[in-house]
N, C-alpha and C. Protein backbone atom coordinates (compact mmCIF):
# COMPACT_ATOMS: atom_id res chain seq x y z
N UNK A 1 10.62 5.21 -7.33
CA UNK A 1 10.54 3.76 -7.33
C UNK A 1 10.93 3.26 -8.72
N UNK A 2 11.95 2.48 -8.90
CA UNK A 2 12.48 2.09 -10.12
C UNK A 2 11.75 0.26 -10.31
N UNK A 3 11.35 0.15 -11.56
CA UNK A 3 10.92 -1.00 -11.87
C UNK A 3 12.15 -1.46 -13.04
N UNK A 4 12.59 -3.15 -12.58
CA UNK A 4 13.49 -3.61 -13.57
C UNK A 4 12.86 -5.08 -14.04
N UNK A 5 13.51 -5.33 -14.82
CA UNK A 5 13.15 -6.38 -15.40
C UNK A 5 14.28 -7.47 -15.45
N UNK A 6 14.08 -8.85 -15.26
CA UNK A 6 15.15 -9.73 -15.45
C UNK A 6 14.77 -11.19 -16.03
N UNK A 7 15.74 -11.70 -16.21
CA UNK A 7 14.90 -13.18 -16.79
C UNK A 7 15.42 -13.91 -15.68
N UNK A 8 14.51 -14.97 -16.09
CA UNK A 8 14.78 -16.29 -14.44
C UNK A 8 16.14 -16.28 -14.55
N UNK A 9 16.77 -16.33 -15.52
CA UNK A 9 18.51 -17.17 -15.35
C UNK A 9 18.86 -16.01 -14.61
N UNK A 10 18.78 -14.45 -15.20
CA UNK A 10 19.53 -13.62 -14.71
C UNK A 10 18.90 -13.67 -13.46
N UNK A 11 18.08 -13.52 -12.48
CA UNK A 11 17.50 -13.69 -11.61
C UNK A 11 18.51 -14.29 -10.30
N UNK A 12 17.96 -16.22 -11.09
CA UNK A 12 18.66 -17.00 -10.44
C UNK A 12 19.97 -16.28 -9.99
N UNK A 13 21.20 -16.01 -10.78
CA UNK A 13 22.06 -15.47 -10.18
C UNK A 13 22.40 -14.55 -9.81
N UNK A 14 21.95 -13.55 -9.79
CA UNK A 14 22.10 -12.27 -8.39
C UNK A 14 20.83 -12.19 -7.56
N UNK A 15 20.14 -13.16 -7.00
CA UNK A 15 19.31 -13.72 -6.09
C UNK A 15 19.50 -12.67 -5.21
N UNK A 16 20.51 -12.51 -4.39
CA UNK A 16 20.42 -11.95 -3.43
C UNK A 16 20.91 -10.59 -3.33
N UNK A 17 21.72 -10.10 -4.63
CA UNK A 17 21.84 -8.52 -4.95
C UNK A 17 20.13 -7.82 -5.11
N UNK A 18 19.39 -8.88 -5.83
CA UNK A 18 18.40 -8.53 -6.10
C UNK A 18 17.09 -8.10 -5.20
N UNK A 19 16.99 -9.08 -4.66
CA UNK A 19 16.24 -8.64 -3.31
C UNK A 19 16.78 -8.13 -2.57
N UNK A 20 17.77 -7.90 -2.05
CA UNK A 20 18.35 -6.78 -1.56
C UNK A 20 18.01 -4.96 -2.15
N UNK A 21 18.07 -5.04 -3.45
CA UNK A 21 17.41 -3.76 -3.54
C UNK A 21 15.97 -3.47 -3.66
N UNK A 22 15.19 -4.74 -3.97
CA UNK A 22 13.68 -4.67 -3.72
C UNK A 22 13.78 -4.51 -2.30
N UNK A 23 14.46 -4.79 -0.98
CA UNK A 23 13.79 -4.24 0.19
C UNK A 23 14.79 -2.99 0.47
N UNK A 24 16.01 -2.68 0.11
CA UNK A 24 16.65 -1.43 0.50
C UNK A 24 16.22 0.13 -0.31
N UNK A 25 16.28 0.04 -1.55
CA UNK A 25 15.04 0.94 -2.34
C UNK A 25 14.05 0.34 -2.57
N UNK A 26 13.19 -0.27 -2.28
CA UNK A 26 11.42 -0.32 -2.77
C UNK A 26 11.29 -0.29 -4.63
N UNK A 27 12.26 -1.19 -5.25
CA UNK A 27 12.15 -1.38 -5.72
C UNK A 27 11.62 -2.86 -6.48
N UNK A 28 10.93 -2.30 -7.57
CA UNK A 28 9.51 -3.76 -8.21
C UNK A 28 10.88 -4.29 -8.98
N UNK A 29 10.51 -5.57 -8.98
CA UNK A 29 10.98 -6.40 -10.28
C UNK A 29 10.06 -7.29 -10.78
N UNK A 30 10.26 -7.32 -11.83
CA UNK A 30 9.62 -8.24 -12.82
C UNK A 30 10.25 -9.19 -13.21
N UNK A 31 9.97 -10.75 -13.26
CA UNK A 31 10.59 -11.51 -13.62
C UNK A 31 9.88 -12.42 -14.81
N UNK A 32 10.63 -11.89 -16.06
CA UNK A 32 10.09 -12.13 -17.15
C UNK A 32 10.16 -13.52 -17.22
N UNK A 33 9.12 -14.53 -18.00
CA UNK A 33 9.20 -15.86 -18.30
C UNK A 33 8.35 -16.00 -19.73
N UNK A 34 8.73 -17.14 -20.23
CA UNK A 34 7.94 -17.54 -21.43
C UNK A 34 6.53 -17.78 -21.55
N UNK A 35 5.80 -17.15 -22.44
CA UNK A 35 4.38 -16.78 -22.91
C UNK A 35 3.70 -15.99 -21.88
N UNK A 36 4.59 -15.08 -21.58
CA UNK A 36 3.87 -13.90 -20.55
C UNK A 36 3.58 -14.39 -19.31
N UNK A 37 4.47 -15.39 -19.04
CA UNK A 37 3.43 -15.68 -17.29
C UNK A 37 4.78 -15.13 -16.49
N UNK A 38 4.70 -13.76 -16.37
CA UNK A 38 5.81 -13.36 -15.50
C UNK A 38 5.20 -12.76 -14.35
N UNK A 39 6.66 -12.35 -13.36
CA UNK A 39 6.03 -12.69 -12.08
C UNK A 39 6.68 -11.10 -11.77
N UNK A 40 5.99 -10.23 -10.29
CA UNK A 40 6.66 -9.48 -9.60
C UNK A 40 6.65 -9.59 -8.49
N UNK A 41 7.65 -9.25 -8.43
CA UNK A 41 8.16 -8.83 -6.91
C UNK A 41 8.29 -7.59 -6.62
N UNK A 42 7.45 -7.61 -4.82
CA UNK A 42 7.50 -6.17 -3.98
C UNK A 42 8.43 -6.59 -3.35
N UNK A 43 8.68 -5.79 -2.08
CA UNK A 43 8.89 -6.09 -0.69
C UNK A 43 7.88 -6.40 0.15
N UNK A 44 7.70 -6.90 1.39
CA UNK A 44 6.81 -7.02 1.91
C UNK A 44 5.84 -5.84 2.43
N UNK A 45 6.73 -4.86 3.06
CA UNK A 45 5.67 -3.55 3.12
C UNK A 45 5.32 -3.49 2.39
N UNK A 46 6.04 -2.77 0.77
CA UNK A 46 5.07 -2.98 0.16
C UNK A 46 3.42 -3.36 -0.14
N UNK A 47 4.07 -4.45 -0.03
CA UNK A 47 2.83 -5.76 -0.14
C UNK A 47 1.62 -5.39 1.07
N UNK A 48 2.09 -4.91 1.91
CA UNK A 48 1.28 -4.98 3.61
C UNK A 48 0.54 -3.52 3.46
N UNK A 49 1.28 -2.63 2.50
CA UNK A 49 0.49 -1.49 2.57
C UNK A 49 -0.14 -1.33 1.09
N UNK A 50 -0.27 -2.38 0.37
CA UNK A 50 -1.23 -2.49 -0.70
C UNK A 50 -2.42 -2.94 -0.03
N UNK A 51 -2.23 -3.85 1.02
CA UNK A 51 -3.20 -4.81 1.40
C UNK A 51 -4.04 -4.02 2.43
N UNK A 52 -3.22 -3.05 2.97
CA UNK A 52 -4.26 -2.31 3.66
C UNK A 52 -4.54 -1.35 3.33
N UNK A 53 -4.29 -0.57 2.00
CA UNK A 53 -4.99 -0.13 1.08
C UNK A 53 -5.81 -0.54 0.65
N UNK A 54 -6.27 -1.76 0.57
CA UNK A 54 -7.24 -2.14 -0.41
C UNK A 54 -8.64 -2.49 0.98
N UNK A 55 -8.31 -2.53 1.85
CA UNK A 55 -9.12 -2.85 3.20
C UNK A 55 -9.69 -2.10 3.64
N UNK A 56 -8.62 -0.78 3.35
CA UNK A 56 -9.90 0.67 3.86
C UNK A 56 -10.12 1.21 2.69
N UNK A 57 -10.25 0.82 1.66
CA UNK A 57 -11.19 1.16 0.34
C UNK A 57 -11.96 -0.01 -0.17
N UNK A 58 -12.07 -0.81 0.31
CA UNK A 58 -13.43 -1.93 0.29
C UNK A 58 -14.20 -1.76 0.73
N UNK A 59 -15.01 -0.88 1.57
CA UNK A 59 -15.84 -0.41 2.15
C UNK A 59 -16.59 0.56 2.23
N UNK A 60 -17.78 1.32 1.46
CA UNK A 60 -18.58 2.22 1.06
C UNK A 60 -18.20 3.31 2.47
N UNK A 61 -18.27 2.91 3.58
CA UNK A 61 -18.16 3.67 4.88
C UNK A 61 -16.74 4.43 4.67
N UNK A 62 -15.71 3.59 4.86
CA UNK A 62 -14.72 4.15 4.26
C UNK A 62 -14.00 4.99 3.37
N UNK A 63 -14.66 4.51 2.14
CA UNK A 63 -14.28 5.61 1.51
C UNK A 63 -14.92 6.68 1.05
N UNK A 64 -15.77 7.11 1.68
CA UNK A 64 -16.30 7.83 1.74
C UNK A 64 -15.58 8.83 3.23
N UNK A 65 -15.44 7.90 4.44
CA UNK A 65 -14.45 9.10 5.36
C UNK A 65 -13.49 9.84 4.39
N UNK A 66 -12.38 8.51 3.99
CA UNK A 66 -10.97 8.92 3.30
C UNK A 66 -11.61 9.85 2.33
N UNK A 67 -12.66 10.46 1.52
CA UNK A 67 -12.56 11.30 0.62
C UNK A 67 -13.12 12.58 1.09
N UNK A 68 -13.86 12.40 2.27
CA UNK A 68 -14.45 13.53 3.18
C UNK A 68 -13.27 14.34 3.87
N UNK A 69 -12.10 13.58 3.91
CA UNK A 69 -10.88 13.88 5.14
C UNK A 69 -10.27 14.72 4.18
N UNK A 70 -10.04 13.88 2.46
CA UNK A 70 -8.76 15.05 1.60
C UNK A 70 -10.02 16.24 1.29
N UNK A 71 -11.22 16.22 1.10
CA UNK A 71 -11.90 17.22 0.66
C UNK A 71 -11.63 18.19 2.21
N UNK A 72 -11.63 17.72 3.38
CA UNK A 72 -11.43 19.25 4.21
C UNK A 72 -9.89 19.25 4.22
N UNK A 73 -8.75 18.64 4.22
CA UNK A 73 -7.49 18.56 4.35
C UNK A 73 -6.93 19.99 2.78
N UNK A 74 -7.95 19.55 1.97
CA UNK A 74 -7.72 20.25 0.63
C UNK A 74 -8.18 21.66 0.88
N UNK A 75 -9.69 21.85 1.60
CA UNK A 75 -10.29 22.92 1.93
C UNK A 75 -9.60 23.52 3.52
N UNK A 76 -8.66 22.84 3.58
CA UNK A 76 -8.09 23.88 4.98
C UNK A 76 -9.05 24.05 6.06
N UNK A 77 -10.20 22.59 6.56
CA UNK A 77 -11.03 23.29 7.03
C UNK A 77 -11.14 21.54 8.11
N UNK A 78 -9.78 21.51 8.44
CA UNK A 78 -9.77 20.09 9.11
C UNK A 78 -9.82 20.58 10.89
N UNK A 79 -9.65 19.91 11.19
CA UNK A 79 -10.55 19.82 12.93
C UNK A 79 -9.40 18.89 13.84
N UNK A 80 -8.73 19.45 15.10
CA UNK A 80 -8.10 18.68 15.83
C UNK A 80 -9.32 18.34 16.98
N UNK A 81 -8.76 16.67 16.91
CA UNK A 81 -9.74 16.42 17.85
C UNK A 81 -9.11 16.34 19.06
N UNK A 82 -9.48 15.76 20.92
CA UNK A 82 -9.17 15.80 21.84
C UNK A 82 -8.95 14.23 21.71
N UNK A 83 -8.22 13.76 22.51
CA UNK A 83 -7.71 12.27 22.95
C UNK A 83 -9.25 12.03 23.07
N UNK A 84 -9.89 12.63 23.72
CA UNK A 84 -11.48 11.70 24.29
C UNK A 84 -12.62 11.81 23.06
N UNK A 85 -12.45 13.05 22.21
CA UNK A 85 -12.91 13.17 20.95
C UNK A 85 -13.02 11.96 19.70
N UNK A 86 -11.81 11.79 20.29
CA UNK A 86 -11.10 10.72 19.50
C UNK A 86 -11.93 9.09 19.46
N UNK A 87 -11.64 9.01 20.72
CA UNK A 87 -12.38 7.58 21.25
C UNK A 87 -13.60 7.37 21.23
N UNK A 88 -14.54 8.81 21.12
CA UNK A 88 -15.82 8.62 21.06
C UNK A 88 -16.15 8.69 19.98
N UNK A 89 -15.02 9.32 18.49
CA UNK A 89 -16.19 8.99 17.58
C UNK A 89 -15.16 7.71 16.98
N UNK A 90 -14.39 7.12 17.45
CA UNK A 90 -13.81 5.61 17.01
C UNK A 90 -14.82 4.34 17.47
N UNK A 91 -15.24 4.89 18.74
CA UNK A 91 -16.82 4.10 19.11
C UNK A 91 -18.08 4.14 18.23
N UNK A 92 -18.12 5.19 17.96
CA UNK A 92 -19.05 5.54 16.73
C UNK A 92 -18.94 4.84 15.48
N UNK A 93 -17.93 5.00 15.45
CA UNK A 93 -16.95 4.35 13.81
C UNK A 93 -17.55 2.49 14.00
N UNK A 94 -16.87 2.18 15.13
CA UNK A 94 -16.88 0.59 15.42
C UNK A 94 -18.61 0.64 15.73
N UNK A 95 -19.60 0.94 16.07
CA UNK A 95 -20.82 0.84 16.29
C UNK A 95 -21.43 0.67 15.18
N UNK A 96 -21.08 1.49 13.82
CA UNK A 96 -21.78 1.91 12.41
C UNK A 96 -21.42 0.29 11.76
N UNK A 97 -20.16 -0.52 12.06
CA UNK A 97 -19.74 -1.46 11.34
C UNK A 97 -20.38 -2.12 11.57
């Protein structure tokens, strides 16, 4: 992921070279302005999978699964569940909330 930097003017004019490679490589830009109030730009995934990053780590329940999952994923000691396995402890999951 490459991060660039540009100023508004340069900006303004390759507008659309520019976002074009923020959504074709996933690349950040920064758009520098006077006394530090500069701005970035994602793409929208991006953006959609920060946001739901931050949704299933707002939650004590949560992250606590997500760190239970890499600790057996890490320990080689993970578990396939059955389609019905599945649903019953996603019921479980939605019951605890």
């Amino acid at each position: 992921m490459a991060i660039h930097a540009y100023t508004v003017s340069d900006f303004r004019e390759n507008l659309k070279a520019i976002t074009d490679d923020v959504i074709d490589y996933n690349e950040t830009v920064i758009i520098t302005r006077p006394k530090k109030r500069n701005v970035v730009m994602i793409s929208e995934a991006e953006y959609n999978s920060w946001q739901e990053t931050l949704y299933l780590l707002e939650s004590d329940a949560n992250r606590n699964a997500l760190h239970e999952s890499l600790e057996q994923a890490k320990n080689q000691s993970t578990k396939v569940l059955t389609p019905e396995e599945w649903e019953k402890q996603k019921q479980q999951f939605e019951e605890e909330r």
